[in-house]
N, C-alpha and C. Protein backbone atom coordinates (compact mmCIF):
# COMPACT_ATOMS: atom_id res chain seq x y z
N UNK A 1 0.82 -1.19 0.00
CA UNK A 1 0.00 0.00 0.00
C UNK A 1 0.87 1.26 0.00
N UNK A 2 1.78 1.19 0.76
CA UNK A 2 2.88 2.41 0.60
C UNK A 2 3.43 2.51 -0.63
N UNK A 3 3.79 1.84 -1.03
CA UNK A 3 4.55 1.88 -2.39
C UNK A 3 3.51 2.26 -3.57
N UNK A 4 2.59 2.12 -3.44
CA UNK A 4 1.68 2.16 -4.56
C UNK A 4 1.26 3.87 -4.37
N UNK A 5 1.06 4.03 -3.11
CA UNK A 5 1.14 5.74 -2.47
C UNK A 5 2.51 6.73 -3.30
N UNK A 6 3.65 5.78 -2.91
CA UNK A 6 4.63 6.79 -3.68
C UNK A 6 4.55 6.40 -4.94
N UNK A 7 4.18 5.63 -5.75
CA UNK A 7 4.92 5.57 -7.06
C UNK A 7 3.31 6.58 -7.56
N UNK A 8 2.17 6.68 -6.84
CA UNK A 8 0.90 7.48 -7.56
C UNK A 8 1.49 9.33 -7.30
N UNK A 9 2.19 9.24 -5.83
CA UNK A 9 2.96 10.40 -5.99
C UNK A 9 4.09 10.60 -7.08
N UNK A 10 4.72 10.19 -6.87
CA UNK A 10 5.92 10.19 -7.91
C UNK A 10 5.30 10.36 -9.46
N UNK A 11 4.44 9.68 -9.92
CA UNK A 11 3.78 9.83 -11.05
C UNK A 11 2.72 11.07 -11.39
N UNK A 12 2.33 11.73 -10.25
CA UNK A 12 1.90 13.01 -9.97
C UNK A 12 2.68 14.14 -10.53
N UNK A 13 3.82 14.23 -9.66
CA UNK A 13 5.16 15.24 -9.61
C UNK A 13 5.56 15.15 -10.92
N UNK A 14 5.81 14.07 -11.22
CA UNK A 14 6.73 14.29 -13.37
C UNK A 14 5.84 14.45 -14.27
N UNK A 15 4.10 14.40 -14.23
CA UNK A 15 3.00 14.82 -14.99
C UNK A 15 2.81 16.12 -14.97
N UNK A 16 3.09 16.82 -13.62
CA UNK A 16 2.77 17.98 -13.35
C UNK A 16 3.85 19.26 -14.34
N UNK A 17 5.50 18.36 -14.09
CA UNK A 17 6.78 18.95 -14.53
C UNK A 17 6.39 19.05 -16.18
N UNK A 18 6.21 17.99 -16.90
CA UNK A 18 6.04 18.26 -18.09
C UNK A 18 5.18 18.85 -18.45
N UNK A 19 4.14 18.14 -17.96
CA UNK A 19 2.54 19.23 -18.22
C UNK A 19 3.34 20.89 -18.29
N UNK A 20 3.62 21.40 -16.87
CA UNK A 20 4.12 22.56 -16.73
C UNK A 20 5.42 23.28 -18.09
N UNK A 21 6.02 22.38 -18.45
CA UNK A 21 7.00 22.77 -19.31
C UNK A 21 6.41 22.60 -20.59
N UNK A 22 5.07 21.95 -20.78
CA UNK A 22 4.54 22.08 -22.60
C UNK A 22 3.52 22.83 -22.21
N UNK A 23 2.75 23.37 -21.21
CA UNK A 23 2.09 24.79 -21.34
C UNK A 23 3.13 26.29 -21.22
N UNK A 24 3.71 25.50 -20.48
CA UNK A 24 5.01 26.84 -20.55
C UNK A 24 5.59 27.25 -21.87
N UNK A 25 5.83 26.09 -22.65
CA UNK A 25 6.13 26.96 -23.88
C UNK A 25 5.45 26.52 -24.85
N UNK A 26 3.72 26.83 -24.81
CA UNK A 26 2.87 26.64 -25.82
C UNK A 26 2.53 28.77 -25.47
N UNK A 27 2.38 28.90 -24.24
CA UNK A 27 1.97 30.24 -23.52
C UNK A 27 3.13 31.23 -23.49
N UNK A 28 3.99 30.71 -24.14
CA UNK A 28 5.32 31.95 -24.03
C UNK A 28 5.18 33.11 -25.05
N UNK A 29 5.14 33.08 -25.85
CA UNK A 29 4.35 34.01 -26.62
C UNK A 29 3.17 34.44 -26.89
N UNK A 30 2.40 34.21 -25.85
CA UNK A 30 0.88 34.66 -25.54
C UNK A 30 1.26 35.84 -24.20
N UNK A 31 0.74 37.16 -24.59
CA UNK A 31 1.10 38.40 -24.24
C UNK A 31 0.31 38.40 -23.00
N UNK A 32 -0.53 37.85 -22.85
CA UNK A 32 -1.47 37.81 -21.70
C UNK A 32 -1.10 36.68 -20.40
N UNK A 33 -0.51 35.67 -20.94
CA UNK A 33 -0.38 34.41 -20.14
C UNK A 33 1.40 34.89 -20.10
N UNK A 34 2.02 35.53 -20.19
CA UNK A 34 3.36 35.23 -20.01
C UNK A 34 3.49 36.01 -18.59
N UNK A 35 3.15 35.86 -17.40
CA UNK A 35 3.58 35.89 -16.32
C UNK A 35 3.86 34.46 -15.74
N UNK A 36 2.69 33.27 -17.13
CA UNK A 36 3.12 31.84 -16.05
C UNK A 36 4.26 31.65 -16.43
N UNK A 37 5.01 32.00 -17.52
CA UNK A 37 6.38 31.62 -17.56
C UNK A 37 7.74 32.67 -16.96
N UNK A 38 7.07 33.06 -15.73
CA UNK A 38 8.40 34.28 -15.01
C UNK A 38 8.90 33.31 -14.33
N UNK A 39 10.11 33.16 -14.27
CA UNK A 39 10.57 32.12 -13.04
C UNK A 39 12.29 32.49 -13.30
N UNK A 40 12.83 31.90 -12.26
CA UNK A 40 14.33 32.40 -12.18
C UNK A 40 15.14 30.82 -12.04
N UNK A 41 16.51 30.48 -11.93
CA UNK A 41 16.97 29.28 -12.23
C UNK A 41 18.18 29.55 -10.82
N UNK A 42 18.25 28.53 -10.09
CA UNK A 42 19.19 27.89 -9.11
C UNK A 42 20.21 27.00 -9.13
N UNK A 43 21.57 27.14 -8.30
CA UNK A 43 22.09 25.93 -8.73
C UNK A 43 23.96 26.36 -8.91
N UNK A 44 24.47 26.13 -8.72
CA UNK A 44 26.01 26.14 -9.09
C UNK A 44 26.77 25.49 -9.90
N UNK A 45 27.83 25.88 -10.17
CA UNK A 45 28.68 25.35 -11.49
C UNK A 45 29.07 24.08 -10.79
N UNK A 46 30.15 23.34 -11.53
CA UNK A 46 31.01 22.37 -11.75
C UNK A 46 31.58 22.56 -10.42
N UNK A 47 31.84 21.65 -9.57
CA UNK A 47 32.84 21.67 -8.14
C UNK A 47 33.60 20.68 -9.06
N UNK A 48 35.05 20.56 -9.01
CA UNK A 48 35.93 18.92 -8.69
C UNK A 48 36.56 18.61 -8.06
N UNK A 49 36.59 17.57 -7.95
CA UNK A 49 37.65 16.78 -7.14
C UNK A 49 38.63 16.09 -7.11
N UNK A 50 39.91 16.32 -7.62
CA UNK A 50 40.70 15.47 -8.07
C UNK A 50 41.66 14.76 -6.72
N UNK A 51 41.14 13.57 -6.89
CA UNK A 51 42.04 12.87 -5.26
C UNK A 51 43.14 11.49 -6.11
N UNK A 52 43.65 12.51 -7.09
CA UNK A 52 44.80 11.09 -7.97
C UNK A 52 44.00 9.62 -8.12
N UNK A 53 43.25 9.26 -7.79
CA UNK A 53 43.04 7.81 -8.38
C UNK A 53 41.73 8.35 -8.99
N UNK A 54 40.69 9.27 -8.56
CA UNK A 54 39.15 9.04 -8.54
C UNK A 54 39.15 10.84 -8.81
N UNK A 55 38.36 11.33 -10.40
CA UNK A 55 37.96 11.96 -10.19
C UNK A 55 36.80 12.94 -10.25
N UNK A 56 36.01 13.62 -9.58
CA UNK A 56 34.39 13.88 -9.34
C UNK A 56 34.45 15.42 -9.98
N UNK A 57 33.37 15.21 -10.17
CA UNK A 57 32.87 16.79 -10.99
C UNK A 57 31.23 16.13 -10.45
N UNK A 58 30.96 17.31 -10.63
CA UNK A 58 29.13 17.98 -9.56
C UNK A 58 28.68 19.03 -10.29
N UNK A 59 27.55 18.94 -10.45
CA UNK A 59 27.12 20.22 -10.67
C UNK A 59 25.55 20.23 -10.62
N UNK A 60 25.01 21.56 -10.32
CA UNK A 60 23.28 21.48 -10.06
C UNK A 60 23.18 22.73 -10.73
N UNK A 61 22.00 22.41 -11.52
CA UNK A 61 20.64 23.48 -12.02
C UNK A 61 19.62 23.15 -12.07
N UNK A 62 18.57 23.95 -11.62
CA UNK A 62 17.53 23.75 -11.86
C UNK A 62 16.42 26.01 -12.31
N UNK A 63 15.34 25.17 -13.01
CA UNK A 63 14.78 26.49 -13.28
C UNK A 63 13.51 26.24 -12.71
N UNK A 64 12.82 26.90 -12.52
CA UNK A 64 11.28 26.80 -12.01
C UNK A 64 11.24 28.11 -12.78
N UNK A 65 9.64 27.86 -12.38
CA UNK A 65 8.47 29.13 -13.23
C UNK A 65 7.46 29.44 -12.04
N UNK A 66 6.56 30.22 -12.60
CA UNK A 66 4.99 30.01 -11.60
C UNK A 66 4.35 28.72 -12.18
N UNK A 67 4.22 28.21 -13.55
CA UNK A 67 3.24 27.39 -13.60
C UNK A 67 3.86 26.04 -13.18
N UNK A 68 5.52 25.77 -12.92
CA UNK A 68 5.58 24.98 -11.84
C UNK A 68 4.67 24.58 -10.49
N UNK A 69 5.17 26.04 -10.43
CA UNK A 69 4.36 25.89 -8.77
C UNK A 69 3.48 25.83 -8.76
N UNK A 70 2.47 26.22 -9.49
CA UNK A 70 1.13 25.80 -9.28
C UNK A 70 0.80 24.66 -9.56
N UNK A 71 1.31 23.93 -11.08
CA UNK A 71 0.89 22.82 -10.97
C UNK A 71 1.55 22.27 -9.97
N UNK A 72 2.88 21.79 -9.46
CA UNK A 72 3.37 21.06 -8.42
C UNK A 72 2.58 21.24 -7.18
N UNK A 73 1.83 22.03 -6.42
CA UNK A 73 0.70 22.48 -5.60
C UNK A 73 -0.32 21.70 -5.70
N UNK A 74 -0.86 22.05 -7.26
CA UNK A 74 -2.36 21.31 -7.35
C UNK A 74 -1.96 19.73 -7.19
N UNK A 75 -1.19 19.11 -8.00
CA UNK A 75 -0.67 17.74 -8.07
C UNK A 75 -0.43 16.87 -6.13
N UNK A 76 -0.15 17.78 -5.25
CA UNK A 76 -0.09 17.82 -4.11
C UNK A 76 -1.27 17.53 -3.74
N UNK A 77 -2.18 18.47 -3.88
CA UNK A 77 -3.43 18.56 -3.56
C UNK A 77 -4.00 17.27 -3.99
N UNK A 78 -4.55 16.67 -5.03
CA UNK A 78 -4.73 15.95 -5.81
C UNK A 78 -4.48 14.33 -4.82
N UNK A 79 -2.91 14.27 -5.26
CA UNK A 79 -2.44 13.53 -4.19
C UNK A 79 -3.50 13.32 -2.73
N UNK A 80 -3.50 14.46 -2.19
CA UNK A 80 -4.02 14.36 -0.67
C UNK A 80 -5.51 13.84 -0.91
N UNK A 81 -6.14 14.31 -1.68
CA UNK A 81 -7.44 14.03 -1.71
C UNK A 81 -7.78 12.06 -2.67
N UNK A 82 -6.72 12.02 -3.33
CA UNK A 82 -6.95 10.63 -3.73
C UNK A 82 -6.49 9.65 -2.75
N UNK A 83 -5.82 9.73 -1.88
CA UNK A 83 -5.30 9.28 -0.59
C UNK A 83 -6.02 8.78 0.41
């Protein structure tokens, strides 16, 4: 029963991401709707690590929008109430 809980979450959250990223840029050039695509991007460059045998490189980005957040919200919601 738990597992079936996260994988209906989990399957929530990456419906919501894409959903959000093909209205995001179906609405990007719609003069009226382009506040859902204001969003700013997080995250740092390349760290490495060179320790002579092994070596690591890292790095994070990520961007969000508003229609992230909202859908990621509603998808939440959703979640709670099919639960």
């Amino acid at each position: 029963m738990r597992t079936k809980n996260s994988l209906i979450l989990v399957f929530l959250l990456l419906s919501a991401l894409v959903l959000s990223t093909l209205i995001g840029t179906l609405t990007q050039n719609v003069s009226y709707l382009k506040w859902l695509t204001w969003g700013d991007s997080i995250g740092f460059d390349t760290v490495n690590l060179d320790l002579s045998i092994i070596k690591l490189s890292l790095s994070f980005y990520m961007q969000t929008n508003v229609l992230q957040v909202i859908l990621i919200a509603s998808s939440l919601l959703l979640f709670k109430k099919i639960r």
